[in-house]
C-alpha atoms as a PDB file:
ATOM      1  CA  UNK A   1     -35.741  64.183 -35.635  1.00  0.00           C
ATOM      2  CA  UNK A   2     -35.452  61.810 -32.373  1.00  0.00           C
ATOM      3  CA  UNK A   3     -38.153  59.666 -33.756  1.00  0.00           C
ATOM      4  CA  UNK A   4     -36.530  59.261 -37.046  1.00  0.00           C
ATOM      5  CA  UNK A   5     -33.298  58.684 -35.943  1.00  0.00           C
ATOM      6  CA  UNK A   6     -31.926  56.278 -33.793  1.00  0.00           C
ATOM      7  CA  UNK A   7     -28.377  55.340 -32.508  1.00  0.00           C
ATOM      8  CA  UNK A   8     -27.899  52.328 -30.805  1.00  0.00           C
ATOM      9  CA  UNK A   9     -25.034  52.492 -28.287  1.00  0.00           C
ATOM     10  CA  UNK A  10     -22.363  49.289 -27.684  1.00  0.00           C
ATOM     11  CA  UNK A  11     -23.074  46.533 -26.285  1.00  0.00           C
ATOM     12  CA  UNK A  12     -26.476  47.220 -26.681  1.00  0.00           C
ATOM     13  CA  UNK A  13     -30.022  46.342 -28.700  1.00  0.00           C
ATOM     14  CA  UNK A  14     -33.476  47.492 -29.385  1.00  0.00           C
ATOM     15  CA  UNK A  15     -36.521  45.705 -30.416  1.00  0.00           C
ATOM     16  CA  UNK A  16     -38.605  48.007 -32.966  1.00  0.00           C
ATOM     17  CA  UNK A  17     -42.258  47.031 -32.956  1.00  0.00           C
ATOM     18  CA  UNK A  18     -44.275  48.279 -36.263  1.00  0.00           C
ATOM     19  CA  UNK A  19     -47.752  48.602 -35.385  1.00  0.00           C
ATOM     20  CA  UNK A  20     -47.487  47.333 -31.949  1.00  0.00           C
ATOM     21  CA  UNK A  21     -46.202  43.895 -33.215  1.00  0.00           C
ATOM     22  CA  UNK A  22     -42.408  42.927 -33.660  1.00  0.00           C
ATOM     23  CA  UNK A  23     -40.413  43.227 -36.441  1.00  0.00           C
ATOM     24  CA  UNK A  24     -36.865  43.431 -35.763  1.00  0.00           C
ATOM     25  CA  UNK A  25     -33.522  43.522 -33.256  1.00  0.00           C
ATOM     26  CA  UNK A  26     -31.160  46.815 -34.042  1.00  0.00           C
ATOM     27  CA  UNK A  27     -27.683  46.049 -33.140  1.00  0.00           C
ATOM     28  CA  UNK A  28     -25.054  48.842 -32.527  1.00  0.00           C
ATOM     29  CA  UNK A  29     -25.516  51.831 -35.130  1.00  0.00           C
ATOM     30  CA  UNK A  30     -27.657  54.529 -36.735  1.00  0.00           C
ATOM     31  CA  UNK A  31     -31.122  53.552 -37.969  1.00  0.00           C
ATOM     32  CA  UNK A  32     -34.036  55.663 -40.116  1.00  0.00           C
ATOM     33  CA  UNK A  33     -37.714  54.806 -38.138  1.00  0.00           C
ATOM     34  CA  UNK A  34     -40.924  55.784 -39.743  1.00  0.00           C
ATOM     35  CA  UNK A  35     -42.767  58.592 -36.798  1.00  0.00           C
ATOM     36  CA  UNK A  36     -46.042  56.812 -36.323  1.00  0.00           C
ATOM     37  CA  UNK A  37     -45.345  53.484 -37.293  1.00  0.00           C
ATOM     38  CA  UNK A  38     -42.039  51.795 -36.133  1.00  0.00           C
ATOM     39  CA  UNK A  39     -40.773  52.594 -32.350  1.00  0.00           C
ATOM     40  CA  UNK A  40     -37.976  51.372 -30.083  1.00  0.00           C
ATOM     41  CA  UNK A  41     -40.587  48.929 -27.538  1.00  0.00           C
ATOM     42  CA  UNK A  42     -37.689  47.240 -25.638  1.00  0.00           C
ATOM     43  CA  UNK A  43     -33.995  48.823 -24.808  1.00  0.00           C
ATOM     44  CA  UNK A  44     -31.664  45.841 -23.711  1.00  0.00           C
ATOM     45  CA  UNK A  45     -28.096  46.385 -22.473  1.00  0.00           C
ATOM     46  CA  UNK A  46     -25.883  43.064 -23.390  1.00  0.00           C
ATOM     47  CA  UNK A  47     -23.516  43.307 -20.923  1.00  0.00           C
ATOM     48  CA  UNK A  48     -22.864  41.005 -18.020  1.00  0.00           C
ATOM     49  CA  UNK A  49     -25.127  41.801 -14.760  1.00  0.00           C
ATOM     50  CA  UNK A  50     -24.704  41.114 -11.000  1.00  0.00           C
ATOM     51  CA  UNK A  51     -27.856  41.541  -8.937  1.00  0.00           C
ATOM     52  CA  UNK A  52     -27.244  41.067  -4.842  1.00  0.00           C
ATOM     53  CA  UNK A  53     -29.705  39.049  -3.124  1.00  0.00           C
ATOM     54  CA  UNK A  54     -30.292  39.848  -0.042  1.00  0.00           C
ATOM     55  CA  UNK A  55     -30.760  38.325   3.308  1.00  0.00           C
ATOM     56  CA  UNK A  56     -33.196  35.538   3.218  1.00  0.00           C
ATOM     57  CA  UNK A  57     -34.646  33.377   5.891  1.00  0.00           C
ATOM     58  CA  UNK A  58     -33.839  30.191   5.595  1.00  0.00           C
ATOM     59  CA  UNK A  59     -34.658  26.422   7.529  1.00  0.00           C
ATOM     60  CA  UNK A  60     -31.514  23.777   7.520  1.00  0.00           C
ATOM     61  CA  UNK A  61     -32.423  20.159   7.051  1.00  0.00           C
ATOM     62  CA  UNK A  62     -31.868  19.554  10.762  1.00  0.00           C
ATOM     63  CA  UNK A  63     -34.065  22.530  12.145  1.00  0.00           C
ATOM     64  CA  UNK A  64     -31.657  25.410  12.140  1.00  0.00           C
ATOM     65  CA  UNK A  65     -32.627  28.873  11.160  1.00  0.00           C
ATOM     66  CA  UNK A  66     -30.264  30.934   9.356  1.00  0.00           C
ATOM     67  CA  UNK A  67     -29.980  33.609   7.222  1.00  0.00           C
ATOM     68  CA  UNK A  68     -28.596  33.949   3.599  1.00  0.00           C
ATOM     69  CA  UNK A  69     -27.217  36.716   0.794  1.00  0.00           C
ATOM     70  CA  UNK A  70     -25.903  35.857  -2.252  1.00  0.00           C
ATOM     71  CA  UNK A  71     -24.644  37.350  -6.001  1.00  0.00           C
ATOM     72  CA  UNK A  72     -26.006  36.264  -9.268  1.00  0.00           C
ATOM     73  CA  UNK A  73     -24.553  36.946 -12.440  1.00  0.00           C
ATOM     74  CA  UNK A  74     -26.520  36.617 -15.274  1.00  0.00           C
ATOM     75  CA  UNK A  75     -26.734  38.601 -19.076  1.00  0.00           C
ATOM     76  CA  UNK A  76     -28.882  39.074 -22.030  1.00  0.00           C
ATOM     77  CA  UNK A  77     -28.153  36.432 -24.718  1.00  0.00           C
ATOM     78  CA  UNK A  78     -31.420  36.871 -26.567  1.00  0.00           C
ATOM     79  CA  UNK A  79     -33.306  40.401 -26.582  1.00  0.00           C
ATOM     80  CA  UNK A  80     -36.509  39.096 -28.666  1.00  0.00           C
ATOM     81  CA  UNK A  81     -37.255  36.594 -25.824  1.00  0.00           C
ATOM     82  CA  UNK A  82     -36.167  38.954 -22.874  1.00  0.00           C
ATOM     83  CA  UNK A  83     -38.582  41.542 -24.777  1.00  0.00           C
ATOM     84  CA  UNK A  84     -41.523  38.756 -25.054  1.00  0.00           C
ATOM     85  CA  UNK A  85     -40.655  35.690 -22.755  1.00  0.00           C
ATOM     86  CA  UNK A  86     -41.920  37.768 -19.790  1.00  0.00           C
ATOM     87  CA  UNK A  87     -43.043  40.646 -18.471  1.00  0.00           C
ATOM     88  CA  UNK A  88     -40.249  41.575 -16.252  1.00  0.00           C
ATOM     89  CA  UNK A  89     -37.889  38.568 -16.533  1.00  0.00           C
ATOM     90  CA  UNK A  90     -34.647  40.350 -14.779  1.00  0.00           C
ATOM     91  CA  UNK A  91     -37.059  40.628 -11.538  1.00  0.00           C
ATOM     92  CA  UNK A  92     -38.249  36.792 -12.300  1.00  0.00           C
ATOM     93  CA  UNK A  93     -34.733  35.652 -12.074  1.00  0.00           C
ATOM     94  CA  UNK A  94     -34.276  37.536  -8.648  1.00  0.00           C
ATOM     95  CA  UNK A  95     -37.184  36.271  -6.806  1.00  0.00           C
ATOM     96  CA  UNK A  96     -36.644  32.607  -8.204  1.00  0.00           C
ATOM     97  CA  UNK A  97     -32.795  32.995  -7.287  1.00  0.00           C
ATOM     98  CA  UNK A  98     -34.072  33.857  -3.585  1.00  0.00           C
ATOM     99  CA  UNK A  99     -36.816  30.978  -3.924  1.00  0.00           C
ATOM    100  CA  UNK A 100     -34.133  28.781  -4.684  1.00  0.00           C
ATOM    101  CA  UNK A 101     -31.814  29.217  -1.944  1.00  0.00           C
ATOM    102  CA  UNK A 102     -33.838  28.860   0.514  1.00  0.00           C
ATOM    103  CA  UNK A 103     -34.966  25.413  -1.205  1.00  0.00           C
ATOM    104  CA  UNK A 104     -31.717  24.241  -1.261  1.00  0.00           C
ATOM    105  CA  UNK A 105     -30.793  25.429   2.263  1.00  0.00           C
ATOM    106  CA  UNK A 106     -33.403  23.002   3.227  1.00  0.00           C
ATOM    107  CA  UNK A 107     -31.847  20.150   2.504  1.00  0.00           C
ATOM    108  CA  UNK A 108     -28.880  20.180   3.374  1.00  0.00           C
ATOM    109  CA  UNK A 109     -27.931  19.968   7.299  1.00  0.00           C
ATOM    110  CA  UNK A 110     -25.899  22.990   9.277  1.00  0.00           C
ATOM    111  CA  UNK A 111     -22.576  21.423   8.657  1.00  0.00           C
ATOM    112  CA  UNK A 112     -23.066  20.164   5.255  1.00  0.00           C
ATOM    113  CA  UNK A 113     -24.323  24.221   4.767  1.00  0.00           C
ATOM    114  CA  UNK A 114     -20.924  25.551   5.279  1.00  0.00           C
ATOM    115  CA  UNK A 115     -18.570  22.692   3.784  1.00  0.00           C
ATOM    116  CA  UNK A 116     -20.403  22.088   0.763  1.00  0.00           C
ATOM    117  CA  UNK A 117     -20.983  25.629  -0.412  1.00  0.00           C
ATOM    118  CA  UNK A 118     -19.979  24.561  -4.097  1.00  0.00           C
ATOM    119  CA  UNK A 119     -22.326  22.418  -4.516  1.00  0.00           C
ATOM    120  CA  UNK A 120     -24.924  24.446  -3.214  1.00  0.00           C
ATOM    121  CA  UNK A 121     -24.059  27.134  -5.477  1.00  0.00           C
ATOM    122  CA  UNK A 122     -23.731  25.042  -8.460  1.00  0.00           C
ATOM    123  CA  UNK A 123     -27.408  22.997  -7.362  1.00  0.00           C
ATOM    124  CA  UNK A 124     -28.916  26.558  -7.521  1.00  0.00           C
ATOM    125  CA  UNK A 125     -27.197  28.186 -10.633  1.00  0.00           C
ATOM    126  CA  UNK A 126     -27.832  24.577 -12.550  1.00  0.00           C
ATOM    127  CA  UNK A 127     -31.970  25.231 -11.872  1.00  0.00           C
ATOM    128  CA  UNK A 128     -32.047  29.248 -12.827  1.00  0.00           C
ATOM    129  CA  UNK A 129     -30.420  28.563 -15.771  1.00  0.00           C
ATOM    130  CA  UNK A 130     -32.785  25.643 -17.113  1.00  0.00           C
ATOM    131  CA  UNK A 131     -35.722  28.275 -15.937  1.00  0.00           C
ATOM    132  CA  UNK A 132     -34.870  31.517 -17.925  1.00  0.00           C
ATOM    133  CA  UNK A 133     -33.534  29.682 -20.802  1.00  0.00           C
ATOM    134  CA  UNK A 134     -37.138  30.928 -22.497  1.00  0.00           C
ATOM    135  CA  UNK A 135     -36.366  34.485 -21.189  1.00  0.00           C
ATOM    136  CA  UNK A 136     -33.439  34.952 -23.358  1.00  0.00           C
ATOM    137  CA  UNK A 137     -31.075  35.685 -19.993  1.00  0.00           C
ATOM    138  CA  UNK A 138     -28.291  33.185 -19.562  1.00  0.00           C
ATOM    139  CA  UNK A 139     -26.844  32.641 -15.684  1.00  0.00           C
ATOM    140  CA  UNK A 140     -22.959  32.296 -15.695  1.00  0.00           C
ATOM    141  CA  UNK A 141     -22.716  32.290 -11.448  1.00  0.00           C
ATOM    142  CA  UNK A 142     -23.995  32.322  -8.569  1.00  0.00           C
ATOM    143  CA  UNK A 143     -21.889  32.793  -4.875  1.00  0.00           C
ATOM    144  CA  UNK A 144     -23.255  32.739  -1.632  1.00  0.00           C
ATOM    145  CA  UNK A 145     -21.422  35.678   0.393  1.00  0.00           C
ATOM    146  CA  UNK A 146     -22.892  34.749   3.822  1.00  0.00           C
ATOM    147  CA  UNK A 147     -24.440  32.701   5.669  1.00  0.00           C
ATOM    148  CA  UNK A 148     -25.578  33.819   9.525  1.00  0.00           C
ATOM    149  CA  UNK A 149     -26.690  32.034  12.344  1.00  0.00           C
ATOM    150  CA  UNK A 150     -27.536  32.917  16.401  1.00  0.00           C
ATOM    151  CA  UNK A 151     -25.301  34.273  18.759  1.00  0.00           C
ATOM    152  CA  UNK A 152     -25.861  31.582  21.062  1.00  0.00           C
ATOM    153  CA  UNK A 153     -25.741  28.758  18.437  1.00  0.00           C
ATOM    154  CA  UNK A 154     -22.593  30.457  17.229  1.00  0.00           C
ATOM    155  CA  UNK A 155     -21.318  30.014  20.874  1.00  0.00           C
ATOM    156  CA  UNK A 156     -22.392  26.457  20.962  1.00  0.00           C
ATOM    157  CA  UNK A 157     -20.307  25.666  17.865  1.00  0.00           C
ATOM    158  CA  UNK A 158     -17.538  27.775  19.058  1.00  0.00           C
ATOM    159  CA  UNK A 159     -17.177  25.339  21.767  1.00  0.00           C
ATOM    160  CA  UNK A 160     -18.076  21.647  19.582  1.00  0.00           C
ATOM    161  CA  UNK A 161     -14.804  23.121  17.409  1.00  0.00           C
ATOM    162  CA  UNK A 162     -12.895  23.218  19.903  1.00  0.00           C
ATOM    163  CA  UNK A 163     -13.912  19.640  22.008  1.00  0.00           C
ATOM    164  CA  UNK A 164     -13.088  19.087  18.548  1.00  0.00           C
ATOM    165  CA  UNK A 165      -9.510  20.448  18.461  1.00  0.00           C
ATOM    166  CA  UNK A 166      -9.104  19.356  21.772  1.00  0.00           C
ATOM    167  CA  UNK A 167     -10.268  15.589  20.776  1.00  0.00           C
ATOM    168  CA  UNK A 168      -7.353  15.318  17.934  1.00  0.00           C
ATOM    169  CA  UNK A 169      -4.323  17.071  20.377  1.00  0.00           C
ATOM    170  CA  UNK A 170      -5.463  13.966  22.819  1.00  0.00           C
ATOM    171  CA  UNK A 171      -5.287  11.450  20.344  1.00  0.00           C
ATOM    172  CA  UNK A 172      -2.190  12.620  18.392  1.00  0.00           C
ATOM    173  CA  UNK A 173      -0.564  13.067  21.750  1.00  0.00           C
ATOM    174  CA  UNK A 174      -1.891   9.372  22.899  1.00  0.00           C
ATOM    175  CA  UNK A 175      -0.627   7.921  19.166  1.00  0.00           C
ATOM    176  CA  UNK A 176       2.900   9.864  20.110  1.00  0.00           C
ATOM    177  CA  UNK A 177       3.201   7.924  23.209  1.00  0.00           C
ATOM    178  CA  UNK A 178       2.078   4.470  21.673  1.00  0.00           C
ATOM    179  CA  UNK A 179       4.865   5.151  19.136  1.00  0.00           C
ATOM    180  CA  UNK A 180       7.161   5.622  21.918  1.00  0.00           C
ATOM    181  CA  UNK A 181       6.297   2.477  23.651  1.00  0.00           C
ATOM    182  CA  UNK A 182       6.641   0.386  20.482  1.00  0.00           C
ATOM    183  CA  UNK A 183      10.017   2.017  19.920  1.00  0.00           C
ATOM    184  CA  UNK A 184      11.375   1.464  23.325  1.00  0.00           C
ATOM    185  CA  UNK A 185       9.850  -2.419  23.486  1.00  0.00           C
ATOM    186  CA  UNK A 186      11.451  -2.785  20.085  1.00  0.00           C
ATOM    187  CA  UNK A 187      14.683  -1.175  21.494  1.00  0.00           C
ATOM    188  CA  UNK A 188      14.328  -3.542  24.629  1.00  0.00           C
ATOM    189  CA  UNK A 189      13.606  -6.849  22.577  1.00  0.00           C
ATOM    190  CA  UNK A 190      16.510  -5.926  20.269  1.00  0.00           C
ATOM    191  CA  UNK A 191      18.513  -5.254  22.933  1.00  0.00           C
ATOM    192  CA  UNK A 192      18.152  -8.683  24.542  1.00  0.00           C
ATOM    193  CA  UNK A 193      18.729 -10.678  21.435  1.00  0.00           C
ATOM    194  CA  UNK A 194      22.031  -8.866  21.212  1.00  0.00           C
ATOM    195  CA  UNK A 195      22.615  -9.817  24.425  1.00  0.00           C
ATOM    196  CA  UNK A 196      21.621 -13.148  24.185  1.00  0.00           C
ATOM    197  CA  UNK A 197      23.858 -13.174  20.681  1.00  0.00           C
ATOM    198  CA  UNK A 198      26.900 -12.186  22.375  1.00  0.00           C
ATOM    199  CA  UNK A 199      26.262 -14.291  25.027  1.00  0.00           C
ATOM    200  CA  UNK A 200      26.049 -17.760  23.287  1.00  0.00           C
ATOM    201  CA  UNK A 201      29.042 -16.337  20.896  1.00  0.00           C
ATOM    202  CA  UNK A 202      31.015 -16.048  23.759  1.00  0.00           C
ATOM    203  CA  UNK A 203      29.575 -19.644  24.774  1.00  0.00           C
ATOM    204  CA  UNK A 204      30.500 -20.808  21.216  1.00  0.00           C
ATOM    205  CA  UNK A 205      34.124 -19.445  21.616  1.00  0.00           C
ATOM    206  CA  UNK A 206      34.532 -20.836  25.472  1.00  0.00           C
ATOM    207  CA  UNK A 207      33.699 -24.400  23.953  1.00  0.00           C
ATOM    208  CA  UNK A 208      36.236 -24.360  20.830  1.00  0.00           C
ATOM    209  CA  UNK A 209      38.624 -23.286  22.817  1.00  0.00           C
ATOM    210  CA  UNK A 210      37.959 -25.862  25.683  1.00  0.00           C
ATOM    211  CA  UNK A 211      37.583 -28.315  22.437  1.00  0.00           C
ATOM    212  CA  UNK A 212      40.909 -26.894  21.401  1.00  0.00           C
ATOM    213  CA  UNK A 213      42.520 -27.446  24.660  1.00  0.00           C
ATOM    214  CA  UNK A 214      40.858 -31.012  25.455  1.00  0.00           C
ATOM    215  CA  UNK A 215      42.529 -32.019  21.885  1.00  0.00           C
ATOM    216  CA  UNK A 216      45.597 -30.918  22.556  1.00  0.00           C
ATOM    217  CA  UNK A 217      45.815 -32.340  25.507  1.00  0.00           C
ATOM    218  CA  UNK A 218      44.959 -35.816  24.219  1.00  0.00           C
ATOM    219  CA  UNK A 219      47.607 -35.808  21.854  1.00  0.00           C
ATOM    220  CA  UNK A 220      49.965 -35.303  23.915  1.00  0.00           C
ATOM    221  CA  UNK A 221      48.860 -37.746  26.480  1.00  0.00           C
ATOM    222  CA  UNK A 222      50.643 -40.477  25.956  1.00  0.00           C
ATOM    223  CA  UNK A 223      53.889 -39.347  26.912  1.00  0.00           C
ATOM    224  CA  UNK A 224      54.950 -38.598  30.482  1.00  0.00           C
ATOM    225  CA  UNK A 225      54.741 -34.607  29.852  1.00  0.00           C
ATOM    226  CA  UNK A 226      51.447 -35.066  28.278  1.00  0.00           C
ATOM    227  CA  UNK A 227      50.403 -37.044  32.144  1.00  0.00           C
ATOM    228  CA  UNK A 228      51.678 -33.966  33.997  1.00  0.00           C
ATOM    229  CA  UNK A 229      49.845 -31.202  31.703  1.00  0.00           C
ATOM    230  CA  UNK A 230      46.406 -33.639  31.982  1.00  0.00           C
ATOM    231  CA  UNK A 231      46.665 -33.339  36.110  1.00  0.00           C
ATOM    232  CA  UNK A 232      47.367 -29.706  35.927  1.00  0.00           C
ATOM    233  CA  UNK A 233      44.423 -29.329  33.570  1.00  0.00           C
ATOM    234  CA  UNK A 234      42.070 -30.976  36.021  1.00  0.00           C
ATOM    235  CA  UNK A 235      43.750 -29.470  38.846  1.00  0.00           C
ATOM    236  CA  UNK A 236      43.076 -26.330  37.649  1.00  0.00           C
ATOM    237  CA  UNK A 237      39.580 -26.608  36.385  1.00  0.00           C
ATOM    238  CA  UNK A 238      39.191 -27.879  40.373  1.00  0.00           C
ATOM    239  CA  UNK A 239      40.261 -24.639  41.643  1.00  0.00           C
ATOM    240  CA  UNK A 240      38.055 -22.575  39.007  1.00  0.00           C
ATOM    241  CA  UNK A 241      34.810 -24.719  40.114  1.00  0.00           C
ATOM    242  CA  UNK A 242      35.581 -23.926  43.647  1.00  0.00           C
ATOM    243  CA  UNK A 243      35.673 -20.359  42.832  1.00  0.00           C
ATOM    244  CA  UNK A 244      32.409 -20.249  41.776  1.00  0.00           C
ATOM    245  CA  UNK A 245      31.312 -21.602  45.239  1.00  0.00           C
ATOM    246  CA  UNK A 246      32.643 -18.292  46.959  1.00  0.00           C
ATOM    247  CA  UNK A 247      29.241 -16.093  46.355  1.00  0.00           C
ATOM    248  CA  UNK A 248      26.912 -14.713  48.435  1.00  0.00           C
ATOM    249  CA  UNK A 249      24.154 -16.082  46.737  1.00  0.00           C
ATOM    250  CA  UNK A 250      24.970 -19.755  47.831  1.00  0.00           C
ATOM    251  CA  UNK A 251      25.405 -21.192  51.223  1.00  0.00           C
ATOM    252  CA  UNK A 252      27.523 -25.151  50.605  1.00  0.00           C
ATOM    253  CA  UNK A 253      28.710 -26.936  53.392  1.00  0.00           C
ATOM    254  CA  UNK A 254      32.141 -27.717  52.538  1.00  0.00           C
ATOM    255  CA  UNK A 255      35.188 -29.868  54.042  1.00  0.00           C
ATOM    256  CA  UNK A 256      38.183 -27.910  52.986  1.00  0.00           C
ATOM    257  CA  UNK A 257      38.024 -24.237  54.380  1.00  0.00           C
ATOM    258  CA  UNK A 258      38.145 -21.640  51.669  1.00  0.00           C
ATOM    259  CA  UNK A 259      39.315 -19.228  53.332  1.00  0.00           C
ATOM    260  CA  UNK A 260      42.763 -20.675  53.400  1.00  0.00           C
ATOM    261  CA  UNK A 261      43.395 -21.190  49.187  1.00  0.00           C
ATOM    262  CA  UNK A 262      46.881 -22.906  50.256  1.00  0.00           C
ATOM    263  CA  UNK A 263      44.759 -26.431  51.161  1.00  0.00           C
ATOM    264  CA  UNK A 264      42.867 -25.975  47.910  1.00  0.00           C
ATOM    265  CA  UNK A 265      46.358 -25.478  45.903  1.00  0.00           C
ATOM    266  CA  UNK A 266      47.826 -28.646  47.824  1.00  0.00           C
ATOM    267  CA  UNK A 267      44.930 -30.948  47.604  1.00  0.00           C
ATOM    268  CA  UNK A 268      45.419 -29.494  43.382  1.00  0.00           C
ATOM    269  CA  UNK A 269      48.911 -30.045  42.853  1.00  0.00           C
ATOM    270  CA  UNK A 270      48.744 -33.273  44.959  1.00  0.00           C
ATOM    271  CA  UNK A 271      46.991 -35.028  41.260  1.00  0.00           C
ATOM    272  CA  UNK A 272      49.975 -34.230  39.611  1.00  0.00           C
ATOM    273  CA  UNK A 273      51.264 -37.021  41.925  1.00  0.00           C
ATOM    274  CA  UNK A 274      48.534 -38.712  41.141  1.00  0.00           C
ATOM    275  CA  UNK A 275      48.377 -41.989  39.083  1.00  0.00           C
ATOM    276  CA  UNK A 276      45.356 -41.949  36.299  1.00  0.00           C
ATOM    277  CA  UNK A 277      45.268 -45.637  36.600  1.00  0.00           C
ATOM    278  CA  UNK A 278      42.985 -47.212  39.017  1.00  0.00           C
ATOM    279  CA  UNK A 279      45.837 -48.847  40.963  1.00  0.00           C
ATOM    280  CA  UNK A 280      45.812 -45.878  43.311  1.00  0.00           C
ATOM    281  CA  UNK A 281      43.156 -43.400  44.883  1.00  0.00           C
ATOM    282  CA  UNK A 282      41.197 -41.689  42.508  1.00  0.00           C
ATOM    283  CA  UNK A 283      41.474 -38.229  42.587  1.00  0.00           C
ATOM    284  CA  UNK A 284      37.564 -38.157  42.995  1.00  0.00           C
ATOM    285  CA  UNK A 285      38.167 -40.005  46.024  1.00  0.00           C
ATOM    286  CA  UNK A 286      40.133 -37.346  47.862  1.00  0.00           C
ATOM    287  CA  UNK A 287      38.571 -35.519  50.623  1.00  0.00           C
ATOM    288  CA  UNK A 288      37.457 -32.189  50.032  1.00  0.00           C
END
């Protein structure tokens, strides 16, 4: 009764051979087989597979050895060529999986090893595909889980990583302080052309009001009044230039002694007495 009938589970197929040669693919169900002359040859399951690889020895472009595991994922698209394509074509596609990592590994250097793990993967999933496309078995993914190197070359990158680190805190530090440096010369150069702004404002002012004072002075100097507030105006810018003579900074041999004002005030007032005309001493003329 088990040779004559036959259920096939889910997810599954069977190839039935009659006389030792193929004749058809049984999908999910209950089939009648002849005893003797059809029988079930190949039993495929159709669901999706993972097979581990395990650790393989491997040489980087640059002379490192490592060592490499990886997961493949792969499934049974077509039973009649999985049946015929090979003899054992789900042990095929696990040695050429490991065959193909460590082909890869090789060409790529340590560092490019562990940033470009997608491309790796997808390099080595792209070529097992194209190779059991005539096995019926289709590859959806493949994923590198590890990738091991020496203790002591771990160590020695351990301590490039952190040069590394140690590289970028120096120069975002040094950039931090160039910043600075910019900001404060800015700060200083701005500062000094506000300065300087002020400074020839306050110029700008002191001369329209001089201007101011010159031209008032002028019209009234024609009268007598106008004569008395012209001397007083000289007078007085006298006094302020001989201020500017009392600093440390300067050492003037002068005639009149400063440290009695009351001769400086005299010798002032005195032009009020003063003719402008040349038909007396000039006030230039007087001693100091």
């Amino acid at each position: 009764m088990g040779n004559l009938l036959v259920r096939v589970p889910h997810q599954n197929a069977y190839v039935v051979e009659f006389l030792g040669r193929y004749q058809r693919t049984l999908s999910p169900g209950f089939y009648l087989l002849i005893p003797g002359l059809q029988r079930v040859a190949y039993r495929h399951s159709l669901k999706e597979h993972s097979f581990v690889i395990g650790d393989q020895r491997a040489v980087t472009k640059d002379n490192v050895h490592l060592q490499i595991d990886g997961v493949l994922y792969l499934k049974i698209e077509d039973p009649y060529k999985c049946s015929y394509g090979a003899q054992d074509p789900l042990h095929y596609t696990y040695v050429l999986a490991q065959s193909l990592m460590r082909s890869e590994i090789g060409k790529l250097t340590l560092d490019e090893t562990f940033e470009e793990r997608e491309r790796l993967n997808n390099a080595i999933l792209e070529k097992i595909v194209t190779a059991t496309e005539d096995w019926g078995i289709t590859c959806f993914r493949h994923e590198i889980k590890d990738i091991r190197i020496s203790e002591n070359l771990r160590k020695v990158m351990n301590l490039e990583a952190e040069s590394e680190r140690q590289k970028r805190a120096e120069i975002i530090i040094s950039e931090g302080k160039k910043k600075a440096e910019i900001n404060l010369g800015e700060a200083y150069k701005r500062s000094k052309i506000l300065l300087a702004e002020a400074q020839s404002e306050k110029l700008l002012l002191k001369s329209r009001a001089m201007s101011e004072r010159i031209r008032l002075i002028g019209e009234t100097g024609q009268a007598q009044t106008g004569n008395d507030a012209l001397r007083f105006n000289i007078a007085d810018l006298y006094v302020q230039a001989l201020e500017g003579l009392t600093t440390d900074e300067k050492n003037i041999i002068l005639q009149s002694n400063l440290h009695h004002p009351e001769e400086i005030l005299t010798k002032s007032y005195a032009l009020l007495n003063t003719p402008l005309s040349g038909t007396s001493k000039k006030a230039s003329d007087a001693p100091l």
